[in-house]
C-alpha atoms as a PDB file:
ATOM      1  CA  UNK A   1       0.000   0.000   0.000  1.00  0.00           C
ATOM      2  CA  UNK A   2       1.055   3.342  -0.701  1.00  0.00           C
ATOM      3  CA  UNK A   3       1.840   5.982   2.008  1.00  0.00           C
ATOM      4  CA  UNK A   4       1.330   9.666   1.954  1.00  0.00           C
ATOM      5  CA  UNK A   5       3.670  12.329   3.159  1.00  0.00           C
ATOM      6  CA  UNK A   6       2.762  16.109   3.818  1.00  0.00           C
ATOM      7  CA  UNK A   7       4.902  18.479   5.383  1.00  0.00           C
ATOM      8  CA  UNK A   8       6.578  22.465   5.700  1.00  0.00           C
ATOM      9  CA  UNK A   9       9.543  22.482   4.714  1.00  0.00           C
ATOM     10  CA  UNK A  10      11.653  25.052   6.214  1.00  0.00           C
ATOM     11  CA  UNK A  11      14.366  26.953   3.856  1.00  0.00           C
ATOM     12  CA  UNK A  12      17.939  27.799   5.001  1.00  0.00           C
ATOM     13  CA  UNK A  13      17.140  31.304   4.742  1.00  0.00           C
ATOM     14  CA  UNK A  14      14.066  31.224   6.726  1.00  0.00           C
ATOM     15  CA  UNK A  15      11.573  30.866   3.445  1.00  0.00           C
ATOM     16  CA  UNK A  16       8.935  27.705   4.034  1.00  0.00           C
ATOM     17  CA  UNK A  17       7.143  25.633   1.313  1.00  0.00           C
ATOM     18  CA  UNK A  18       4.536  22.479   0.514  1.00  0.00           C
ATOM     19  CA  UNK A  19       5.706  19.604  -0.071  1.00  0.00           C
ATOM     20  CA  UNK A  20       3.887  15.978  -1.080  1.00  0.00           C
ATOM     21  CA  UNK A  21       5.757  12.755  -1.293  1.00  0.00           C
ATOM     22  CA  UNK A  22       3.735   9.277  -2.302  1.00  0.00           C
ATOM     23  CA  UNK A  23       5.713   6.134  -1.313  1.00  0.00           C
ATOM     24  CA  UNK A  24       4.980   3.129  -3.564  1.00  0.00           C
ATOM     25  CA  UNK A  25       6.278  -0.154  -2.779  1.00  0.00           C
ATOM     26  CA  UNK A  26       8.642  -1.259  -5.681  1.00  0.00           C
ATOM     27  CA  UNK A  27       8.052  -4.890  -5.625  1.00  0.00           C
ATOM     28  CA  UNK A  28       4.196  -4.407  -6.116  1.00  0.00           C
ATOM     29  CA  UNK A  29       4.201  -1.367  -8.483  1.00  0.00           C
ATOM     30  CA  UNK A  30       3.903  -0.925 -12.343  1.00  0.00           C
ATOM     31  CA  UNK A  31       5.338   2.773 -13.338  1.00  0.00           C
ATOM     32  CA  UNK A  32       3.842   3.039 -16.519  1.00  0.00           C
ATOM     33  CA  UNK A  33       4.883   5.930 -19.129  1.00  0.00           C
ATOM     34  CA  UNK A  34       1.872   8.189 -20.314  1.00  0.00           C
ATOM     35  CA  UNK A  35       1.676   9.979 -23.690  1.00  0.00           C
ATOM     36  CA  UNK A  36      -1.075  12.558 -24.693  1.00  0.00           C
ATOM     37  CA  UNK A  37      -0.938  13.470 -28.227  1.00  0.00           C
ATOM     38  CA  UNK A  38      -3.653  16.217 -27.126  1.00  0.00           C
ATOM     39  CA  UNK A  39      -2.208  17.604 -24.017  1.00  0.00           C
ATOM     40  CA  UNK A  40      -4.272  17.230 -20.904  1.00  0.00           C
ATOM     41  CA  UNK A  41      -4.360  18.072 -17.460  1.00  0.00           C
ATOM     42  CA  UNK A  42      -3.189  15.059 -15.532  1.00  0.00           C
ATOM     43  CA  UNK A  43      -5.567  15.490 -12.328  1.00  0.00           C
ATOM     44  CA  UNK A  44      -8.743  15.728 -14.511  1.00  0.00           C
ATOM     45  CA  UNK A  45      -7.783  12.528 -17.292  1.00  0.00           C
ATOM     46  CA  UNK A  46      -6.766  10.671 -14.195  1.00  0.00           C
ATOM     47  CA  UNK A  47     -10.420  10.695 -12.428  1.00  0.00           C
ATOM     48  CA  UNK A  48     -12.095  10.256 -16.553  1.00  0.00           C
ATOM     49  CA  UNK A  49      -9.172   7.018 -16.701  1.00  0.00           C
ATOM     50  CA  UNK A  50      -9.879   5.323 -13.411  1.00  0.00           C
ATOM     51  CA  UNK A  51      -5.698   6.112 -12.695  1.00  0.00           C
ATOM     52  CA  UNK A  52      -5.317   6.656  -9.181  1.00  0.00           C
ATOM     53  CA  UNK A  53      -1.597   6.967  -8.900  1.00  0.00           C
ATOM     54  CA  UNK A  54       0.245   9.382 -11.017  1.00  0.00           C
ATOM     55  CA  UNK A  55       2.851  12.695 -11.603  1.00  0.00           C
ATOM     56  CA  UNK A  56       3.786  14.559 -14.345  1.00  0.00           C
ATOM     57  CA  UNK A  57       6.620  13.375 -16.494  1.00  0.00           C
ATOM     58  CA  UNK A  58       9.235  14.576 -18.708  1.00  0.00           C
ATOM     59  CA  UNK A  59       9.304  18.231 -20.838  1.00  0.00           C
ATOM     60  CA  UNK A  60       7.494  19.642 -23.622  1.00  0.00           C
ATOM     61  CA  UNK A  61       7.744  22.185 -26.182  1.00  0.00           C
ATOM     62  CA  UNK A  62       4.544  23.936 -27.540  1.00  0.00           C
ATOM     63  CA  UNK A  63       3.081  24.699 -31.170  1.00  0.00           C
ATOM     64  CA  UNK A  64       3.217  21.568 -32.032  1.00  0.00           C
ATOM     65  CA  UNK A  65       3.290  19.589 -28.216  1.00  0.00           C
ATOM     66  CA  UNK A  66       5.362  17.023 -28.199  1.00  0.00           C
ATOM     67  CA  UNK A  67       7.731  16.292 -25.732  1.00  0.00           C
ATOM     68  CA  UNK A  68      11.179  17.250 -25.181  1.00  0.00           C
ATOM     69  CA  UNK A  69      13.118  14.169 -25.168  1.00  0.00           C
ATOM     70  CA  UNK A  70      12.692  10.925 -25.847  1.00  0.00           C
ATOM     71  CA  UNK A  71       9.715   8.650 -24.694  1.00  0.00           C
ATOM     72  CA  UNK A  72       8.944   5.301 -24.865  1.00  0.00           C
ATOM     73  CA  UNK A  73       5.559   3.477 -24.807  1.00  0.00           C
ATOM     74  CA  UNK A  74       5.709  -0.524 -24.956  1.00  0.00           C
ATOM     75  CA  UNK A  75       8.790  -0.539 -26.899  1.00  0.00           C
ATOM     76  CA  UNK A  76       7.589   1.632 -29.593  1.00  0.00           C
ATOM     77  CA  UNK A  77       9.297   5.696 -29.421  1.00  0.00           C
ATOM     78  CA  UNK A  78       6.934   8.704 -29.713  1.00  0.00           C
ATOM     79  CA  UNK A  79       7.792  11.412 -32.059  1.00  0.00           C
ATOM     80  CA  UNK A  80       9.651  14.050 -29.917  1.00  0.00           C
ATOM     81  CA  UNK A  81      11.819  17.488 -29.766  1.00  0.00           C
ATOM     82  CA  UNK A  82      15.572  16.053 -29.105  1.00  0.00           C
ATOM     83  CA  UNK A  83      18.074  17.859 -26.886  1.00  0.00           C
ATOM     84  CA  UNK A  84      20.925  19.074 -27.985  1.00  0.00           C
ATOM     85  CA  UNK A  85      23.038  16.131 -29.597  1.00  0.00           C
ATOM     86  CA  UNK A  86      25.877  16.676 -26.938  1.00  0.00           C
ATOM     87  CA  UNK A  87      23.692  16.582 -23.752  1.00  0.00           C
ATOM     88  CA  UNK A  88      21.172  14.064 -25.220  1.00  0.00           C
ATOM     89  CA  UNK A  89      23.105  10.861 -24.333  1.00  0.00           C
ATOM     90  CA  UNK A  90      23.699  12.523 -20.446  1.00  0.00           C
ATOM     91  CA  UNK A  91      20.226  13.463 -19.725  1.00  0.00           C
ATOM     92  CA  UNK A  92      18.766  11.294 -17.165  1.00  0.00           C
ATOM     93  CA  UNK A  93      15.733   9.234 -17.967  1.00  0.00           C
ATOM     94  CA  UNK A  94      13.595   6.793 -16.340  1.00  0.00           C
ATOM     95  CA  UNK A  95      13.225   3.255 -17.686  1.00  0.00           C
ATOM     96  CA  UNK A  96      10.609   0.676 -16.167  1.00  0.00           C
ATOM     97  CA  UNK A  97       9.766  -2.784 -18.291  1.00  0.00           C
ATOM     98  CA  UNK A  98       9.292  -6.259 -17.251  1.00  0.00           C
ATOM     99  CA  UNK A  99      12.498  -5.803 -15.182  1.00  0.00           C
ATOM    100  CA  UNK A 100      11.593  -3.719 -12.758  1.00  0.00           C
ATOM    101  CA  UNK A 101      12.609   0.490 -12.763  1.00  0.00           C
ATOM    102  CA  UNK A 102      15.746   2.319 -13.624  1.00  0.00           C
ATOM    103  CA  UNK A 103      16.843   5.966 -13.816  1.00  0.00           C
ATOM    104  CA  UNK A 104      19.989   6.058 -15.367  1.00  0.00           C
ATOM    105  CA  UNK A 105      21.563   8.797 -17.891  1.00  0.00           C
ATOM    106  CA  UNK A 106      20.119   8.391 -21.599  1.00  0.00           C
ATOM    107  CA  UNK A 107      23.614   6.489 -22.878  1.00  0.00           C
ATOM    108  CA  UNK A 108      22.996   3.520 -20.316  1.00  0.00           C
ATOM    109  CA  UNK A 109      19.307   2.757 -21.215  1.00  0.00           C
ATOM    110  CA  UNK A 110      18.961   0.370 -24.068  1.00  0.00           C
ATOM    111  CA  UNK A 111      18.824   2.547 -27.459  1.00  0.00           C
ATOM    112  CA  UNK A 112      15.674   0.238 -28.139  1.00  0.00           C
ATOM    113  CA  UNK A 113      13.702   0.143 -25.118  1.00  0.00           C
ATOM    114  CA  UNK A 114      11.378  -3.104 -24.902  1.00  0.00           C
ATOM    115  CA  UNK A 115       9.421  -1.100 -22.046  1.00  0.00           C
ATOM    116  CA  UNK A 116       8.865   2.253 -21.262  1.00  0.00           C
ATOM    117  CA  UNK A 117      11.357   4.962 -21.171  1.00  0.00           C
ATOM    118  CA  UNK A 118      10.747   8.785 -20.051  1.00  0.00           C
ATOM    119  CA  UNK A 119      13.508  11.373 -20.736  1.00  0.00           C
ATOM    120  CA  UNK A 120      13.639  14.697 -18.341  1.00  0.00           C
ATOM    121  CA  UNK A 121      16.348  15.543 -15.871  1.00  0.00           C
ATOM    122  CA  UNK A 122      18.485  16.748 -14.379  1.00  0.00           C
ATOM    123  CA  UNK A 123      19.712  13.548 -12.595  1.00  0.00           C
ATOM    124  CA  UNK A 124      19.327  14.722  -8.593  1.00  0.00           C
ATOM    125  CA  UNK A 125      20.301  11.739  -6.601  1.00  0.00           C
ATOM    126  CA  UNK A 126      22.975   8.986  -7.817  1.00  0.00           C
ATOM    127  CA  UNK A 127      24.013   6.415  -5.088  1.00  0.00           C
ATOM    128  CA  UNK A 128      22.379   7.637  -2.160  1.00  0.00           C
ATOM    129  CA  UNK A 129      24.271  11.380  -2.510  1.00  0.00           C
ATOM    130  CA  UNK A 130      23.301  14.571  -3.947  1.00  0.00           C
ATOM    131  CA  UNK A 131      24.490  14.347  -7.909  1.00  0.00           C
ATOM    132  CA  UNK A 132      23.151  17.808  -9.108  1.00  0.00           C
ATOM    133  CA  UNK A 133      25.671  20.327  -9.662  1.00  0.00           C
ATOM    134  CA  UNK A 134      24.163  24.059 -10.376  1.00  0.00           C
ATOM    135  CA  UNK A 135      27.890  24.688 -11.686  1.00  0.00           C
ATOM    136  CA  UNK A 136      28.725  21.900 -13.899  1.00  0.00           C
ATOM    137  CA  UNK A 137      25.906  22.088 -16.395  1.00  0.00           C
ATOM    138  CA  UNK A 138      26.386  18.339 -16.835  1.00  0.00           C
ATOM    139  CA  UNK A 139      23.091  17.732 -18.606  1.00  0.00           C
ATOM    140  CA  UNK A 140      23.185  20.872 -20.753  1.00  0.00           C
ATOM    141  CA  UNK A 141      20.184  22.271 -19.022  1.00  0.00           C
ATOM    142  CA  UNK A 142      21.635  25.918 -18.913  1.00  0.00           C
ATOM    143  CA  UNK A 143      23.017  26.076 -22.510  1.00  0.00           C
ATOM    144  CA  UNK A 144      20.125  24.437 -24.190  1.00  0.00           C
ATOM    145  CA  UNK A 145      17.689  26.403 -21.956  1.00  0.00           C
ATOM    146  CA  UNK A 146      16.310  27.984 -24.936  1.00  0.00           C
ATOM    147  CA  UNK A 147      14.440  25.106 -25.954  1.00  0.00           C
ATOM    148  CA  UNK A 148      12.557  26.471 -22.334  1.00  0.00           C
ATOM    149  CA  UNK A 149      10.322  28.883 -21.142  1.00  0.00           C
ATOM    150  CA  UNK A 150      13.906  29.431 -18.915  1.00  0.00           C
ATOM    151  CA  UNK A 151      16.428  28.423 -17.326  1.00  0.00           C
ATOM    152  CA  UNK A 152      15.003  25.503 -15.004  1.00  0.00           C
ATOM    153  CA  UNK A 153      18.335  25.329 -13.303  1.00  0.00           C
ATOM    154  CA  UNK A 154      18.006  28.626 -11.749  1.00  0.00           C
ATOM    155  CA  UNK A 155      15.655  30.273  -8.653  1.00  0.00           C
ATOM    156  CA  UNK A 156      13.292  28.276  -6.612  1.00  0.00           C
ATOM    157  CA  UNK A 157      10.236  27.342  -8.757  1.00  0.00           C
ATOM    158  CA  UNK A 158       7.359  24.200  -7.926  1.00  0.00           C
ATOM    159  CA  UNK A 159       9.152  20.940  -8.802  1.00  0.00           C
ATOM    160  CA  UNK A 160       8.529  17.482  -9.379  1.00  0.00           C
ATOM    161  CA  UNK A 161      10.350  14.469  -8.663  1.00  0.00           C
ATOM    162  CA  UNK A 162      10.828  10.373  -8.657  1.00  0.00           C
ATOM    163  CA  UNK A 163      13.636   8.705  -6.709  1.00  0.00           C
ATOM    164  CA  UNK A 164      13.575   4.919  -5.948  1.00  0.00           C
ATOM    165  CA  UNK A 165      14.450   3.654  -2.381  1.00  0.00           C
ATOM    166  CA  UNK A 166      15.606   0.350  -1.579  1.00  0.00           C
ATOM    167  CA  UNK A 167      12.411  -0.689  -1.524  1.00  0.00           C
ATOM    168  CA  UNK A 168       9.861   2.003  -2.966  1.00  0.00           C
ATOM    169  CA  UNK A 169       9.205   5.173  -5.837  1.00  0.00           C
ATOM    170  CA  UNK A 170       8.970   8.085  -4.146  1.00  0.00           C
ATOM    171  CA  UNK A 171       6.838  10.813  -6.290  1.00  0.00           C
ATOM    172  CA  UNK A 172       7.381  14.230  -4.720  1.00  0.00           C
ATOM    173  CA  UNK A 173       6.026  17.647  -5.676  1.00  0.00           C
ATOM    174  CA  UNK A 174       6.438  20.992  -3.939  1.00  0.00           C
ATOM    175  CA  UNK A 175       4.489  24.302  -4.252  1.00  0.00           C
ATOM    176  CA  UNK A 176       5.770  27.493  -5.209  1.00  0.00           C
ATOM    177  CA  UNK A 177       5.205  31.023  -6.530  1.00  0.00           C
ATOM    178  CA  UNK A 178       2.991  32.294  -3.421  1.00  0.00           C
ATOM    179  CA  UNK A 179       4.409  34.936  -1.887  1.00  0.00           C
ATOM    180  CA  UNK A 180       5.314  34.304   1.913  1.00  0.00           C
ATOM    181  CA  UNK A 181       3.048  31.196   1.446  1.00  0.00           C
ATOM    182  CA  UNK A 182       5.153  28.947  -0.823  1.00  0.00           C
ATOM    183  CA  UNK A 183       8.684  29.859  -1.896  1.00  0.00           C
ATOM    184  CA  UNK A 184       9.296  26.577  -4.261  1.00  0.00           C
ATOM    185  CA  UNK A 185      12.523  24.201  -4.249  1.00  0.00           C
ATOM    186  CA  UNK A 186      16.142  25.233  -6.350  1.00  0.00           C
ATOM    187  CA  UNK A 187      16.844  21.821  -7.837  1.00  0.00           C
ATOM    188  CA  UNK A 188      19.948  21.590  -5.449  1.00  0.00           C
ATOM    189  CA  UNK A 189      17.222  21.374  -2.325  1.00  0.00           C
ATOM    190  CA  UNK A 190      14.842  19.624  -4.296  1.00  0.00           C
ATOM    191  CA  UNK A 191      17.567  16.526  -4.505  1.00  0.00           C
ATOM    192  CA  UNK A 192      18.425  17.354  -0.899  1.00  0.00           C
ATOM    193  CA  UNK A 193      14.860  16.359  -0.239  1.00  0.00           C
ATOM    194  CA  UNK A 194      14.696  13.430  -2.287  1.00  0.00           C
ATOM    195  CA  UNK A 195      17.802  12.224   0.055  1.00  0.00           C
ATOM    196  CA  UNK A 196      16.548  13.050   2.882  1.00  0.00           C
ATOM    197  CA  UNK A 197      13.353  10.818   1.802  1.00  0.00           C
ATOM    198  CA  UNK A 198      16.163   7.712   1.397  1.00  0.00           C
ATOM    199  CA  UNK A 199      16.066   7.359  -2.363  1.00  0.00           C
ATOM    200  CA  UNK A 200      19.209   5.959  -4.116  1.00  0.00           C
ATOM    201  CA  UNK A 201      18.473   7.040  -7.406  1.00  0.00           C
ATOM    202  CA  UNK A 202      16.347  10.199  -8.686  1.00  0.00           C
ATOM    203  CA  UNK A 203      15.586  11.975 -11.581  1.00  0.00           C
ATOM    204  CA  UNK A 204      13.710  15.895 -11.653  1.00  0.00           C
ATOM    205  CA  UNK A 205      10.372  16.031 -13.606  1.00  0.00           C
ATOM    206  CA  UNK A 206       8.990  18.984 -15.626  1.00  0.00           C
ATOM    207  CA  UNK A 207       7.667  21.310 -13.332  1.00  0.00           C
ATOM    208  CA  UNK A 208       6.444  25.070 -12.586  1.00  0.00           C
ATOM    209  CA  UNK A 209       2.951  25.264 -14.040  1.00  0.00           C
ATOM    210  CA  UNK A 210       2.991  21.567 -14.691  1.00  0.00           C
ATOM    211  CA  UNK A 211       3.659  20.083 -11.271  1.00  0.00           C
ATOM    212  CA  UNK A 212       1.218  18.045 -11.012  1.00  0.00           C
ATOM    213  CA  UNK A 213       0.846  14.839  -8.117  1.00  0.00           C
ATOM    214  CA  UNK A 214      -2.102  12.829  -8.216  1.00  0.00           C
ATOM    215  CA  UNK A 215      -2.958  10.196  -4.878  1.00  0.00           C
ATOM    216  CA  UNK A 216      -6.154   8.050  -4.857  1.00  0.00           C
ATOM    217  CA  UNK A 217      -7.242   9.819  -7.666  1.00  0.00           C
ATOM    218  CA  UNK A 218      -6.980  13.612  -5.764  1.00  0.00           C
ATOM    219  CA  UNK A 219      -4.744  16.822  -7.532  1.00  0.00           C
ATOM    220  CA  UNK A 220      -2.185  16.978  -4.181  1.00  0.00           C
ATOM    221  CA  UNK A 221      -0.694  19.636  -4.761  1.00  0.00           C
ATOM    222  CA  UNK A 222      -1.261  23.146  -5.456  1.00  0.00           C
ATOM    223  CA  UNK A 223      -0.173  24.284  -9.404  1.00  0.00           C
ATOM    224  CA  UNK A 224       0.420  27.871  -9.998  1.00  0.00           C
ATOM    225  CA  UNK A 225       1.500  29.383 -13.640  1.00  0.00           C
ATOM    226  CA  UNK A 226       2.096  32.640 -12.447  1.00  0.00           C
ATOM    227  CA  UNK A 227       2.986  34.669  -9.332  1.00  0.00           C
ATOM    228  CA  UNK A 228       0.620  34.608  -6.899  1.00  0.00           C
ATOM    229  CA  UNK A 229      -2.549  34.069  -9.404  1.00  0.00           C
ATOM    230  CA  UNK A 230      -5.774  33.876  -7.951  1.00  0.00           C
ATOM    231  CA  UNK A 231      -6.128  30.145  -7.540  1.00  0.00           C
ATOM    232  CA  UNK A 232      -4.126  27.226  -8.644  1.00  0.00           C
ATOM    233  CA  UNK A 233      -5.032  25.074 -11.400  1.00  0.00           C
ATOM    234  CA  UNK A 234      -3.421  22.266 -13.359  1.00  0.00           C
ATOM    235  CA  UNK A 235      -1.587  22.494 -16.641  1.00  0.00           C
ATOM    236  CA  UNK A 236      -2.343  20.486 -19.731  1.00  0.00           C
ATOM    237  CA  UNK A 237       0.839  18.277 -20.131  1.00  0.00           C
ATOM    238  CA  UNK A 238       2.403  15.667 -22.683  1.00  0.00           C
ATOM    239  CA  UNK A 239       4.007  12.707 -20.452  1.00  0.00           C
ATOM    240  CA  UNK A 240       3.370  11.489 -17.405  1.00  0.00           C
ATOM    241  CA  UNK A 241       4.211   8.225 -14.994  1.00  0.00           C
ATOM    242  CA  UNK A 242       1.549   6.013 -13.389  1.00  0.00           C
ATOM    243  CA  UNK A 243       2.339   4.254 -10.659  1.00  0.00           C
ATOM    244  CA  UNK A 244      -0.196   0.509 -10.576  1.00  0.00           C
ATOM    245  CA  UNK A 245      -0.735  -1.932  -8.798  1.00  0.00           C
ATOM    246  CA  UNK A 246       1.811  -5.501 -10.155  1.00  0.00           C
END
């Protein structure tokens, strides 16, 4: 059975934010990969689908949507935006088939996936330990941010994450852009979370407007596009990851 975390999180310099964390145990759980070739809001296809376990998944570029990296459904690879051919092979990516689940960098997945495969990144958590650097631009996030809105290295923003445990996937989200409310996670604090949660392993989602954490079928968290807009509400996105029952 899955568990549900909810908690403040208190900031080093004093700030506080939401965050939501959905434990699944790994031995009895199916992540499944998502694709919406008509972009929808995850919360509201979840309750028309019946899905009562899910988060948003990798990036997407508008006008045409598709996503922004590669995806895999059942062995078979959706038309997508590719990153830059340098970063491409280092951008983490979450695998899950018959196996069981992986997040690994894009050059240490199979190039054929017989399962699914989401791309997104950065890679947070490698072995237990921090792995995000906001110097080293490893995954090219900073000079191919102009396939973004921004920079999604930079500033505190709502995030979404999955990390697997020893024995579980974590899905986390955070809330943001609510002045004195909800300050958001950098991505170095959002994989300090993720450790301090136990995962080995874990891989940032898309995020901002499209933060999006759905438990027993409920929108968790609290999605805002803009600065302190009048109330929150979910963004249509491309990808997501389910999490089912074995």
């Amino acid at each position: 059975m899955s568990e549900y975390l909810l908690w403040r999180h208190a900031l080093a310099d004093g700030e506080t934010t939401t965050l939501y964390a959905v434990r699944h145990p790994l031995r009895g759980t199916r992540v499944r990969a998502l694709f919406f070739a008509r972009p929808r809001r995850l919360d509201v296809w979840c309750r028309s689908a019946g899905v009562e376990e899910a988060v948003v998944g990798g990036f997407f570029v508008r006008d045409p949507y598709r996503p922004l990296g590669e995806v895999w459904i059942d062995g078979r690879a959706v038309r997508h935006e590719p990153a830059p051919s340098r970063y491409a092979p280092r951008r983490a990516c979450l695998v899950s088939n018959g196996d069981g689940v992986r997040i690994v960098a894009r050059a240490d997945a199979p190039q054929h996936p017989d399962g699914d495969l989401v791309q997104a990144g950065p890679l947070l958590v490698a072995g237990g330990a921090v792995a995000f650097d906001p110097e080293a631009d490893h995954e090219g996030f900073s000079a191919g941010s102009d396939q973004f809105d921004s920079d999604i290295t930079q500033e505190r923003h709502p995030r979404a994450a999955v990390g697997l445990s020893r024995d579980a996937v974590v899905a986390v989200a955070c809330d943001g852009r609510r002045s004195r409310v909800d300050a958001g996670l950098s991505l170095l604090e959002l994989a300090q979370v993720m450790v301090e949660l136990g995962v080995k392993h874990a891989i940032n989602l898309d995020g901002g407007g499209s933060t999006t954490l759905v438990h027993r079928g409920h929108l968790l968290n609290r999605p805002y596009s803009d600065q302190d807009q009048p109330a929150p509400q979910s963004r249509r996105v491309v990808t997501a990851l389910a999490f089912e029952p074995r």
